[in-house]
PDB file of N, CA and C in Angstrom:
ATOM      1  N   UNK A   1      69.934 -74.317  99.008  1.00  0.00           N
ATOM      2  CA  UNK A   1      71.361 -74.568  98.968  1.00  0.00           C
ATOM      3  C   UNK A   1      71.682 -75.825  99.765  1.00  0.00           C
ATOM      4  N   UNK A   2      72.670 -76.859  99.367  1.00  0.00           N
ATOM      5  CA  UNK A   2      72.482 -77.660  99.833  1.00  0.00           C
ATOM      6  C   UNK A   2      74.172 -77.532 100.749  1.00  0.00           C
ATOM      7  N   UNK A   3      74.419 -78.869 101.686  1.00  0.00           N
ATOM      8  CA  UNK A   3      75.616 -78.964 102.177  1.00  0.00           C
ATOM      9  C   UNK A   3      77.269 -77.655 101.968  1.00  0.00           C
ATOM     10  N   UNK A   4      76.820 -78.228 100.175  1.00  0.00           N
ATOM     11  CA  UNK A   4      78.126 -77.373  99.992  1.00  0.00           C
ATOM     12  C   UNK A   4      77.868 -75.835  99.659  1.00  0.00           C
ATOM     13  N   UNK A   5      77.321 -75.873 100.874  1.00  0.00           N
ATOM     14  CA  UNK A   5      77.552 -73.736 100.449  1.00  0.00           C
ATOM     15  C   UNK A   5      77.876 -73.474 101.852  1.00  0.00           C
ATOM     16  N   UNK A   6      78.841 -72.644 101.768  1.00  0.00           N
ATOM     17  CA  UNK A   6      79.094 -71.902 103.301  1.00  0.00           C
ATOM     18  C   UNK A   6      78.686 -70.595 103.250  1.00  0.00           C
ATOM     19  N   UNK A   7      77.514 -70.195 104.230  1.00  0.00           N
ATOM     20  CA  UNK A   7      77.170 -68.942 104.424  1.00  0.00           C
ATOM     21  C   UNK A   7      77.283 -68.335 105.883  1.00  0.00           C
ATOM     22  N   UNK A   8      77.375 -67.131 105.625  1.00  0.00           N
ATOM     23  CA  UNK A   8      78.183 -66.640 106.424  1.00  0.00           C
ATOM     24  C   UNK A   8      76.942 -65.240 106.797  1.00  0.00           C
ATOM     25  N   UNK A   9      76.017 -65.069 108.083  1.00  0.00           N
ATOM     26  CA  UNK A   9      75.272 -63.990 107.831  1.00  0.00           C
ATOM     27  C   UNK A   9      75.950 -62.816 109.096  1.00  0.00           C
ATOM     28  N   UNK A  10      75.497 -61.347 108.334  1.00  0.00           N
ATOM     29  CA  UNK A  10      76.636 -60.630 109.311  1.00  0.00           C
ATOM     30  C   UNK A  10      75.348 -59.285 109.590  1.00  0.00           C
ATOM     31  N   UNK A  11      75.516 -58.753 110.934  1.00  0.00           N
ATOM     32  CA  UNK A  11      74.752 -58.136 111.317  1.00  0.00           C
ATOM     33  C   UNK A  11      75.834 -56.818 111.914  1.00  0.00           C
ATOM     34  N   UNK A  12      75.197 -56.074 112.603  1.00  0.00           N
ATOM     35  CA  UNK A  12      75.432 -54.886 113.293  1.00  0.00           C
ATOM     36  C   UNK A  12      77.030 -54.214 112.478  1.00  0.00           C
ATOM     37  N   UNK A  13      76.447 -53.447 111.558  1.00  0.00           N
ATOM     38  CA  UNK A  13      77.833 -52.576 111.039  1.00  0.00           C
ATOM     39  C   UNK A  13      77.593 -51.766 111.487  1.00  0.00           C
ATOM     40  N   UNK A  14      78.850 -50.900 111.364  1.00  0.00           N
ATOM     41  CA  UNK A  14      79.049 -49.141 111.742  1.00  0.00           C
ATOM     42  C   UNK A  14      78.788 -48.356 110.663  1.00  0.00           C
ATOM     43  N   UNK A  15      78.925 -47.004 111.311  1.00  0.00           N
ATOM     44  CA  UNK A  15      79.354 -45.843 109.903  1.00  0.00           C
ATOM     45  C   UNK A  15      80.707 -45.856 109.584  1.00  0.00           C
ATOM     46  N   UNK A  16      81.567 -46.603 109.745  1.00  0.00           N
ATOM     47  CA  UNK A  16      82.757 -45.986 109.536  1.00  0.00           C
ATOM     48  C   UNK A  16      83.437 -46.723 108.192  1.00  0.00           C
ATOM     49  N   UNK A  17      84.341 -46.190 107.579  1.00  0.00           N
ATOM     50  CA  UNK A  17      84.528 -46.723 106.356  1.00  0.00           C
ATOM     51  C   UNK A  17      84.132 -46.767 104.878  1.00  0.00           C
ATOM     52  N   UNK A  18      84.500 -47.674 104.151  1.00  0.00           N
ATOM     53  CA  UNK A  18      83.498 -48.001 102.927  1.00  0.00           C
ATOM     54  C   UNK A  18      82.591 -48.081 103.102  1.00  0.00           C
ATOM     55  N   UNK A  19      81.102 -47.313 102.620  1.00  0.00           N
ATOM     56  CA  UNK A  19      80.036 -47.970 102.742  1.00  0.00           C
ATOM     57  C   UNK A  19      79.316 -48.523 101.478  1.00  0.00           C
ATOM     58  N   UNK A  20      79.592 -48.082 100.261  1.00  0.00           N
ATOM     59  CA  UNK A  20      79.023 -48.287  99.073  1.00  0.00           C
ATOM     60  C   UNK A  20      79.347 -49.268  98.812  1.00  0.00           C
ATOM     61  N   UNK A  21      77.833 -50.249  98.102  1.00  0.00           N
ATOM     62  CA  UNK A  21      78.011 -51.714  97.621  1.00  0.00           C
ATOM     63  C   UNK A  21      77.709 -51.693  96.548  1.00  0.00           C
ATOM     64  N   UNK A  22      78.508 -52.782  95.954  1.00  0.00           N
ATOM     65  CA  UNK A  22      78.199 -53.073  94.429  1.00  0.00           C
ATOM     66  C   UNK A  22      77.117 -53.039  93.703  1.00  0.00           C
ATOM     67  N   UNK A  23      76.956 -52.332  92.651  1.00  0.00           N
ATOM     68  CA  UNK A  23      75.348 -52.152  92.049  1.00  0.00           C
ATOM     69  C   UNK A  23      74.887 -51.522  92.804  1.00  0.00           C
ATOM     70  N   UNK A  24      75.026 -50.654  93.744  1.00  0.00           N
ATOM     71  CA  UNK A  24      74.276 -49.386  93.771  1.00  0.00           C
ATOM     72  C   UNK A  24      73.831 -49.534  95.279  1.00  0.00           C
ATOM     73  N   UNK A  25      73.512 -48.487  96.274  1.00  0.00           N
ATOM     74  CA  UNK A  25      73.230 -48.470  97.809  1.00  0.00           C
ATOM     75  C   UNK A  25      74.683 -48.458  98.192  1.00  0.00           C
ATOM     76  N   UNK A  26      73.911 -48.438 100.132  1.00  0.00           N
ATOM     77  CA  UNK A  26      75.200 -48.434 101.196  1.00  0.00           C
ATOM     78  C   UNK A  26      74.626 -48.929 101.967  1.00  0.00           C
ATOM     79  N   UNK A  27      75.830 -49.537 102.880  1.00  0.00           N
ATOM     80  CA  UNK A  27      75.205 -50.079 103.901  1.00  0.00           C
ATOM     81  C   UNK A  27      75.411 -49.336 105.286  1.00  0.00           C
ATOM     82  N   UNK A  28      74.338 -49.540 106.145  1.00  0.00           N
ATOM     83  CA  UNK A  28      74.048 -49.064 107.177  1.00  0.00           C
ATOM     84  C   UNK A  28      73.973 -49.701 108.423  1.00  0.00           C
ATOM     85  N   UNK A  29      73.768 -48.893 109.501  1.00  0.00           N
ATOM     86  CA  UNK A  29      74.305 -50.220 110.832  1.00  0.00           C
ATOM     87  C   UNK A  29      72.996 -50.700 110.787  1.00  0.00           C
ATOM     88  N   UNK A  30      72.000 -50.889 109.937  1.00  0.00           N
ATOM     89  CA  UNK A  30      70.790 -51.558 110.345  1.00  0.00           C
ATOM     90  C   UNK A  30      71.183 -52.399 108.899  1.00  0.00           C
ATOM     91  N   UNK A  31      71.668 -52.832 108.043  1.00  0.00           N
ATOM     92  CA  UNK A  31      71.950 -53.554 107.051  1.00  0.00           C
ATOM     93  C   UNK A  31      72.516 -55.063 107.523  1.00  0.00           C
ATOM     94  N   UNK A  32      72.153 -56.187 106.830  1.00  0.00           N
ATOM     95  CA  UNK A  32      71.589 -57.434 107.044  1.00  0.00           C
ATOM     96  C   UNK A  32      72.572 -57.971 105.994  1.00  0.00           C
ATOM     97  N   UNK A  33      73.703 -58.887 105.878  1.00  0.00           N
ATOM     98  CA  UNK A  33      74.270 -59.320 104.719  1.00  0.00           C
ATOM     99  C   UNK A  33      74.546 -60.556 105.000  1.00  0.00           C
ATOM    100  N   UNK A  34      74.066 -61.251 103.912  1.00  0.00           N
ATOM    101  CA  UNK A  34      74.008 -62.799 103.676  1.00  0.00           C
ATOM    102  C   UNK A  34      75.373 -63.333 102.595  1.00  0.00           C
ATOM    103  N   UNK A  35      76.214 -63.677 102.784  1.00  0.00           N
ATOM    104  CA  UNK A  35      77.385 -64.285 101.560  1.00  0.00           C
ATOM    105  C   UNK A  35      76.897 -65.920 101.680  1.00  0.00           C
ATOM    106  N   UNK A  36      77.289 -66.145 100.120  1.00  0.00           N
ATOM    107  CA  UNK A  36      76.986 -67.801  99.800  1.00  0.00           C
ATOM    108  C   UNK A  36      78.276 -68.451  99.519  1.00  0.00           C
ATOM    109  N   UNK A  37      79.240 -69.020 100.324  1.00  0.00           N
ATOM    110  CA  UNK A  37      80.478 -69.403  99.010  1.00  0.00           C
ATOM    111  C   UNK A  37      80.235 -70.416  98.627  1.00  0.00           C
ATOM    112  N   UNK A  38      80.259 -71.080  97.081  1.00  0.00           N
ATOM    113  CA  UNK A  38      80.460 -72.380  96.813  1.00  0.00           C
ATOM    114  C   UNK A  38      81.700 -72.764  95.996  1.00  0.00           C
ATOM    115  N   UNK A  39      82.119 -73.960  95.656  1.00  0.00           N
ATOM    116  CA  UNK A  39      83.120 -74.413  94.814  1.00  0.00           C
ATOM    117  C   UNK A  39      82.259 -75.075  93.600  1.00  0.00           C
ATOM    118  N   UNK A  40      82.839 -74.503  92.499  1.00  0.00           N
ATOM    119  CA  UNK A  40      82.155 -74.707  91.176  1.00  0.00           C
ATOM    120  C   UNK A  40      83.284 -75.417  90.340  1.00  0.00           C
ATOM    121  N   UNK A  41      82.950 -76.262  89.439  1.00  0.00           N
ATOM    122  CA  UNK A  41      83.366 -77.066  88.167  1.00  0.00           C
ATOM    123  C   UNK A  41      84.685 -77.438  89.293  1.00  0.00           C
ATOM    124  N   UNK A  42      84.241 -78.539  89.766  1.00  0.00           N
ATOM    125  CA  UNK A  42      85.185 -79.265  90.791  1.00  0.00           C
ATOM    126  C   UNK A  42      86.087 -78.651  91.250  1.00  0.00           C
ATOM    127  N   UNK A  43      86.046 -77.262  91.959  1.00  0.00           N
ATOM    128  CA  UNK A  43      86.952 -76.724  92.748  1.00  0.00           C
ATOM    129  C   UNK A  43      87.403 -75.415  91.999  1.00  0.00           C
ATOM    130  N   UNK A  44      87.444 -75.597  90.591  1.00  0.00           N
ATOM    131  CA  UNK A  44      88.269 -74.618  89.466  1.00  0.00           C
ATOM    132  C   UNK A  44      87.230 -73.398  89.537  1.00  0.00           C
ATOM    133  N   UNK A  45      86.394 -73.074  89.920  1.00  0.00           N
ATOM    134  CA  UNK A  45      85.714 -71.490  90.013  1.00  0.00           C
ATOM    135  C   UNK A  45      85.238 -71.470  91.640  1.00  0.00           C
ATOM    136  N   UNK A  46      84.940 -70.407  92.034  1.00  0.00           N
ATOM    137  CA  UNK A  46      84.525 -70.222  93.290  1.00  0.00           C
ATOM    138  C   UNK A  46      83.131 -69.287  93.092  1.00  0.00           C
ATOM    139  N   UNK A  47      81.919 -69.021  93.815  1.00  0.00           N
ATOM    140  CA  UNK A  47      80.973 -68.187  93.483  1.00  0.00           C
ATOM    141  C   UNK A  47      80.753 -68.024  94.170  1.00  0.00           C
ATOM    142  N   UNK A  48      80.303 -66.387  95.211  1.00  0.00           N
ATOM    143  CA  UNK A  48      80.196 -65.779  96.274  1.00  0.00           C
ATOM    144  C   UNK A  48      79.046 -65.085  95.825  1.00  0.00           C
ATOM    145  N   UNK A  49      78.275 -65.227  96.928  1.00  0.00           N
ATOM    146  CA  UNK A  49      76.503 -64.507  96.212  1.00  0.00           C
ATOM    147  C   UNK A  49      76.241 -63.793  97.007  1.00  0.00           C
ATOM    148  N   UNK A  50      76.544 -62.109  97.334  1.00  0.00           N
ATOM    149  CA  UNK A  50      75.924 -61.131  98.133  1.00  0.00           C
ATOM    150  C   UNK A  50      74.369 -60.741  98.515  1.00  0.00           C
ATOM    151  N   UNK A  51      73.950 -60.670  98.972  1.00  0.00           N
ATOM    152  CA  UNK A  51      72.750 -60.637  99.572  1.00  0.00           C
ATOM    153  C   UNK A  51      72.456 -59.346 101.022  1.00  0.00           C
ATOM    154  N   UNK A  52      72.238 -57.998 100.275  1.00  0.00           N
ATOM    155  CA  UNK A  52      71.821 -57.521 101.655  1.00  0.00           C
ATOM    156  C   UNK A  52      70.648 -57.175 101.338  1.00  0.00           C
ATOM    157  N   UNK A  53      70.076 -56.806 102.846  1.00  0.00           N
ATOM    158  CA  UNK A  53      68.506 -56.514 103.039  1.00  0.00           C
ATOM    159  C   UNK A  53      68.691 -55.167 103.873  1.00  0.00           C
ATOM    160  N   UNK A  54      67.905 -54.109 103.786  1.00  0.00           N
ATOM    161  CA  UNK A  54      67.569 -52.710 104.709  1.00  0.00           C
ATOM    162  C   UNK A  54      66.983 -52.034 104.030  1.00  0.00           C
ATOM    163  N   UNK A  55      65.380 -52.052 104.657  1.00  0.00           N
ATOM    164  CA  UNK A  55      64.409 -51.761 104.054  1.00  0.00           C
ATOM    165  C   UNK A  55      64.667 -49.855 104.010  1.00  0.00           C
ATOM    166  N   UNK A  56      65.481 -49.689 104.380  1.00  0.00           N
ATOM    167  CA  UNK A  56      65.811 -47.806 104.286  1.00  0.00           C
ATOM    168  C   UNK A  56      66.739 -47.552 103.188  1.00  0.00           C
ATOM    169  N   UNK A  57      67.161 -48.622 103.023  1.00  0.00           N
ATOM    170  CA  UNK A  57      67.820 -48.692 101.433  1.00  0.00           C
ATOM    171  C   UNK A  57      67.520 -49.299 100.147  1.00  0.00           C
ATOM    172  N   UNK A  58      66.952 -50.133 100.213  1.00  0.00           N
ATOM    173  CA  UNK A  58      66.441 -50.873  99.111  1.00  0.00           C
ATOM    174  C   UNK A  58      65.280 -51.350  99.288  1.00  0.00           C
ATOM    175  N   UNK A  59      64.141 -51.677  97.912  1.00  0.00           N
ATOM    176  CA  UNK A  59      62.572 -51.915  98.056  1.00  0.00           C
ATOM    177  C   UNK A  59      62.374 -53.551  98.363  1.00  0.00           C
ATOM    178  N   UNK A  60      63.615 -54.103  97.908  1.00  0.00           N
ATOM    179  CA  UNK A  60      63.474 -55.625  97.772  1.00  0.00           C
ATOM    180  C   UNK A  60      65.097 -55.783  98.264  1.00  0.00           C
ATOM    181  N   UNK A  61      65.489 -57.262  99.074  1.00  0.00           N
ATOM    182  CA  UNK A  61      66.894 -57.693  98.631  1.00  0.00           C
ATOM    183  C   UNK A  61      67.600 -57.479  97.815  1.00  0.00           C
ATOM    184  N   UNK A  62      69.083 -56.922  97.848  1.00  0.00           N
ATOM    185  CA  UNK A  62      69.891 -56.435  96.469  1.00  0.00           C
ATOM    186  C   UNK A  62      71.068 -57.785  96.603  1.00  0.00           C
ATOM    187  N   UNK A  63      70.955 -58.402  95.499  1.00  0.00           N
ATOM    188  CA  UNK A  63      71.985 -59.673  95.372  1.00  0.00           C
ATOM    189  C   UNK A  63      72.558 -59.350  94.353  1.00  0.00           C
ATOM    190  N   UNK A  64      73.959 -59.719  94.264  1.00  0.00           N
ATOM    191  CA  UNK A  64      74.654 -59.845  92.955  1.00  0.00           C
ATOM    192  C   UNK A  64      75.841 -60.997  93.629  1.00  0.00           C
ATOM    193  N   UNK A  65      76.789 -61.266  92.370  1.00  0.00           N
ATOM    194  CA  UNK A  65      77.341 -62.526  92.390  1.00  0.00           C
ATOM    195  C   UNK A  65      78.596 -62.015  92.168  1.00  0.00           C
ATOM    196  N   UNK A  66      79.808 -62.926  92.896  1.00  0.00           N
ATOM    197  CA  UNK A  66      81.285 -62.212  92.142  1.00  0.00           C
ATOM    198  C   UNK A  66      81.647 -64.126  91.974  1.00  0.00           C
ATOM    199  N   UNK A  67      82.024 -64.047  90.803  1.00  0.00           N
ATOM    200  CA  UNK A  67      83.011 -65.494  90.377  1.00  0.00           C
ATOM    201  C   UNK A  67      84.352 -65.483  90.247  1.00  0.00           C
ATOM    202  N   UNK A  68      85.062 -65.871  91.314  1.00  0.00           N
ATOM    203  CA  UNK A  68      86.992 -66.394  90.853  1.00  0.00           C
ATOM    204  C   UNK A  68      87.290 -67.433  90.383  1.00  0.00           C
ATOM    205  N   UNK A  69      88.261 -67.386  89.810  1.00  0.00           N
ATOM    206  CA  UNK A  69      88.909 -68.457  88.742  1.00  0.00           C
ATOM    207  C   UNK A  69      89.751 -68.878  89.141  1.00  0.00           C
ATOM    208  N   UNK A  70      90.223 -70.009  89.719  1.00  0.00           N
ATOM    209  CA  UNK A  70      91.507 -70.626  90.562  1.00  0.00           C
ATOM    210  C   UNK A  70      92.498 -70.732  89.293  1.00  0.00           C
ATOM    211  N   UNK A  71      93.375 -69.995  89.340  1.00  0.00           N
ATOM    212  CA  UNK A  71      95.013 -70.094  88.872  1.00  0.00           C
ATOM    213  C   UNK A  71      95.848 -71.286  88.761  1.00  0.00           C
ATOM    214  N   UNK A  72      96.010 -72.305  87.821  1.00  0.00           N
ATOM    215  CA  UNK A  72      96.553 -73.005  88.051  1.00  0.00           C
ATOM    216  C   UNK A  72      98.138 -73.110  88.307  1.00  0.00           C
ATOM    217  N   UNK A  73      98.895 -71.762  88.280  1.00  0.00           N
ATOM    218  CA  UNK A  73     100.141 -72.017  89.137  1.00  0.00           C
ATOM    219  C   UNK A  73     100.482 -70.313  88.512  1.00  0.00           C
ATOM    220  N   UNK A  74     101.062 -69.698  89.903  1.00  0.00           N
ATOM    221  CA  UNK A  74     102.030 -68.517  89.326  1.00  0.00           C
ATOM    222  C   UNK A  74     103.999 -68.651  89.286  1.00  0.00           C
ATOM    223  N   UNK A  75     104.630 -67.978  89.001  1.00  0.00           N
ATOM    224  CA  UNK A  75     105.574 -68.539  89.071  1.00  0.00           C
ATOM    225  C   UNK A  75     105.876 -67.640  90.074  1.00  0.00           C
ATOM    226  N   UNK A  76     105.751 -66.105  90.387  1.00  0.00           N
ATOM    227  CA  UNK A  76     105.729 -65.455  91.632  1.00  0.00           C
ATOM    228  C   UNK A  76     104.906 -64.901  92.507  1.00  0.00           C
ATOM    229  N   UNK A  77     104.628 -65.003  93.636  1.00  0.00           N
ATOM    230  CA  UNK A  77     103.620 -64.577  94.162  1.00  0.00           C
ATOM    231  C   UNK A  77     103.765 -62.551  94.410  1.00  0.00           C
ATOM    232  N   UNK A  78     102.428 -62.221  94.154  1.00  0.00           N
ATOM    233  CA  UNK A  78     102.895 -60.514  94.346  1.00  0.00           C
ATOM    234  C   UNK A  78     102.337 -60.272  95.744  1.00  0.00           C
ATOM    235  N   UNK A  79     103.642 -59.502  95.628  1.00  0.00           N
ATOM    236  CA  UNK A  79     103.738 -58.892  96.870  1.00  0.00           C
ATOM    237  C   UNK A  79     103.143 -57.293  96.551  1.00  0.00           C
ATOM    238  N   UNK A  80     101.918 -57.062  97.617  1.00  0.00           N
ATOM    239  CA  UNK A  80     101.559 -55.759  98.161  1.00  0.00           C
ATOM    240  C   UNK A  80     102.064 -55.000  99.212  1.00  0.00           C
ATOM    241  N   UNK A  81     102.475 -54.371  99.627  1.00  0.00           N
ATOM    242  CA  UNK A  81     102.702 -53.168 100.852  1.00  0.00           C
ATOM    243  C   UNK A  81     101.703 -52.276 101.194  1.00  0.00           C
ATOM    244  N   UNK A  82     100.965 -52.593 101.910  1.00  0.00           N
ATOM    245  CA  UNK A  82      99.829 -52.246 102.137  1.00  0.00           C
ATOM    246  C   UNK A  82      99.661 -51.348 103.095  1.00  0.00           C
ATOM    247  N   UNK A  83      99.927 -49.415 103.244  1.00  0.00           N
ATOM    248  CA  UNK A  83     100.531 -48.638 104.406  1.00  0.00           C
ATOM    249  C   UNK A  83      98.499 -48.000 104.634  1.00  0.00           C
ATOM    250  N   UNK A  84      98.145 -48.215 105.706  1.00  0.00           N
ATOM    251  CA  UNK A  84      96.784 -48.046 105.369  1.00  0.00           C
ATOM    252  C   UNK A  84      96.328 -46.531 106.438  1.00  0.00           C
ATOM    253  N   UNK A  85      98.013 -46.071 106.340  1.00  0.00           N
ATOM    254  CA  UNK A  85      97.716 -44.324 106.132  1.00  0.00           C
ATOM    255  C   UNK A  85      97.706 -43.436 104.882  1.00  0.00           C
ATOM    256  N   UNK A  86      97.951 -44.326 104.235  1.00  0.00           N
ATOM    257  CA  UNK A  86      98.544 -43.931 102.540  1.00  0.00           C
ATOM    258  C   UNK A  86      97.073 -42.743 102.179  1.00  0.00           C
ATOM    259  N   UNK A  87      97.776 -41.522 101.544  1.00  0.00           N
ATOM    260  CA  UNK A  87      96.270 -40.611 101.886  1.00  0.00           C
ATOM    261  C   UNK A  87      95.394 -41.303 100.096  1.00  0.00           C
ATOM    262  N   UNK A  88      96.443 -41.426  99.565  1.00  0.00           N
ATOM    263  CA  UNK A  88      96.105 -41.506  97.919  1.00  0.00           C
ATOM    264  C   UNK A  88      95.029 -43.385  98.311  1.00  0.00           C
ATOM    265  N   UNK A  89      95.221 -43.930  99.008  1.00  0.00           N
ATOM    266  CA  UNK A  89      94.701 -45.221  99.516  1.00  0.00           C
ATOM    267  C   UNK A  89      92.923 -44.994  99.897  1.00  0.00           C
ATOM    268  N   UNK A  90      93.327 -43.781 100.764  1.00  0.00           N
ATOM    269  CA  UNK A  90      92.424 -43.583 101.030  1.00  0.00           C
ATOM    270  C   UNK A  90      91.031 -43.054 100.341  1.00  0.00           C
ATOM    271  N   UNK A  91      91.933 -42.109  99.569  1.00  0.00           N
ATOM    272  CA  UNK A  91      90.492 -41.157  98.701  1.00  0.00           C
ATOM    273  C   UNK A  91      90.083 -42.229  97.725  1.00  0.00           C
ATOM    274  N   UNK A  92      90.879 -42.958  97.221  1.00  0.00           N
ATOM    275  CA  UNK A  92      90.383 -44.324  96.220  1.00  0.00           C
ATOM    276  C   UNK A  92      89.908 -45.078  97.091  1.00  0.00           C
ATOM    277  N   UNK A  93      89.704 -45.369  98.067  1.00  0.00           N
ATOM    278  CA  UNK A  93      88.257 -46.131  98.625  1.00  0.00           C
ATOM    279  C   UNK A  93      87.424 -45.849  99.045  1.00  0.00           C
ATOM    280  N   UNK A  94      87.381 -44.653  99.001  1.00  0.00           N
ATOM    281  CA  UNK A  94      86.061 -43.333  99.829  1.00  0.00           C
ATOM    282  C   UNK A  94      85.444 -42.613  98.165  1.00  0.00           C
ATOM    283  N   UNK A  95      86.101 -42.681  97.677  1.00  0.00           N
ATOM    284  CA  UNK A  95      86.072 -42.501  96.181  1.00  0.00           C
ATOM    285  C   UNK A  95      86.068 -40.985  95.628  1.00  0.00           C
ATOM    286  N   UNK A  96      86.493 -40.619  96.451  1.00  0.00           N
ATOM    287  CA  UNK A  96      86.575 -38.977  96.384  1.00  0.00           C
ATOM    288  C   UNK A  96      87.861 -38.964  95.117  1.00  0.00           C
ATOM    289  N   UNK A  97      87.610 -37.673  94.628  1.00  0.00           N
ATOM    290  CA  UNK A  97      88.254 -37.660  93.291  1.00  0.00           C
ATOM    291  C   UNK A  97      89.482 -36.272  93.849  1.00  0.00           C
TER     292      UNK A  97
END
């Protein structure tokens, strides 16, 4: 990777919270995560490249990629209210049904 990638590596998590990652596993306070950001097709996409490692979870590195699409104009911005006692908030990110 050259200049233009900003990575960002993150160590010591907890148990608490979300733990399930995309494509499958969780992470653990011994879990290792590497993010890549770059700016793609001159600024107009963004690409973020996940990368964790914990050999108690996975046999090899588990990477996957998320791509955004820069918006070229909204006419309103949305507004969230974000009450993060909300119980219905909660079971949808713990994923309990």
């Amino acid at each position: 990777m050259g200049s233009d990638t900003l990575v960002v590596d993150t160590l010591g998590f907890n148990d608490r919270g979300v733990r399930s990652i995309p494509g499958g596993g969780v992470r653990t306070p011994d879990s290792h995560l590497i993010e890549r950001y770059r700016l793609l097709e001159n600024g107009q996409r963004l690409s973020v490249t996940f990368t964790w490692d914990d050999p108690k979870v996975f046999h090899k590195p588990h990477t996957y990629e998320f791509r955004y699409y820069k918006v070229s104009r909204i006419s309103e911005p949305r507004v969230y209210n974000c009450n993060p006692n909300d119980a219905d908030r909660t079971k949808f990110l713990l994923n309990e049904r």
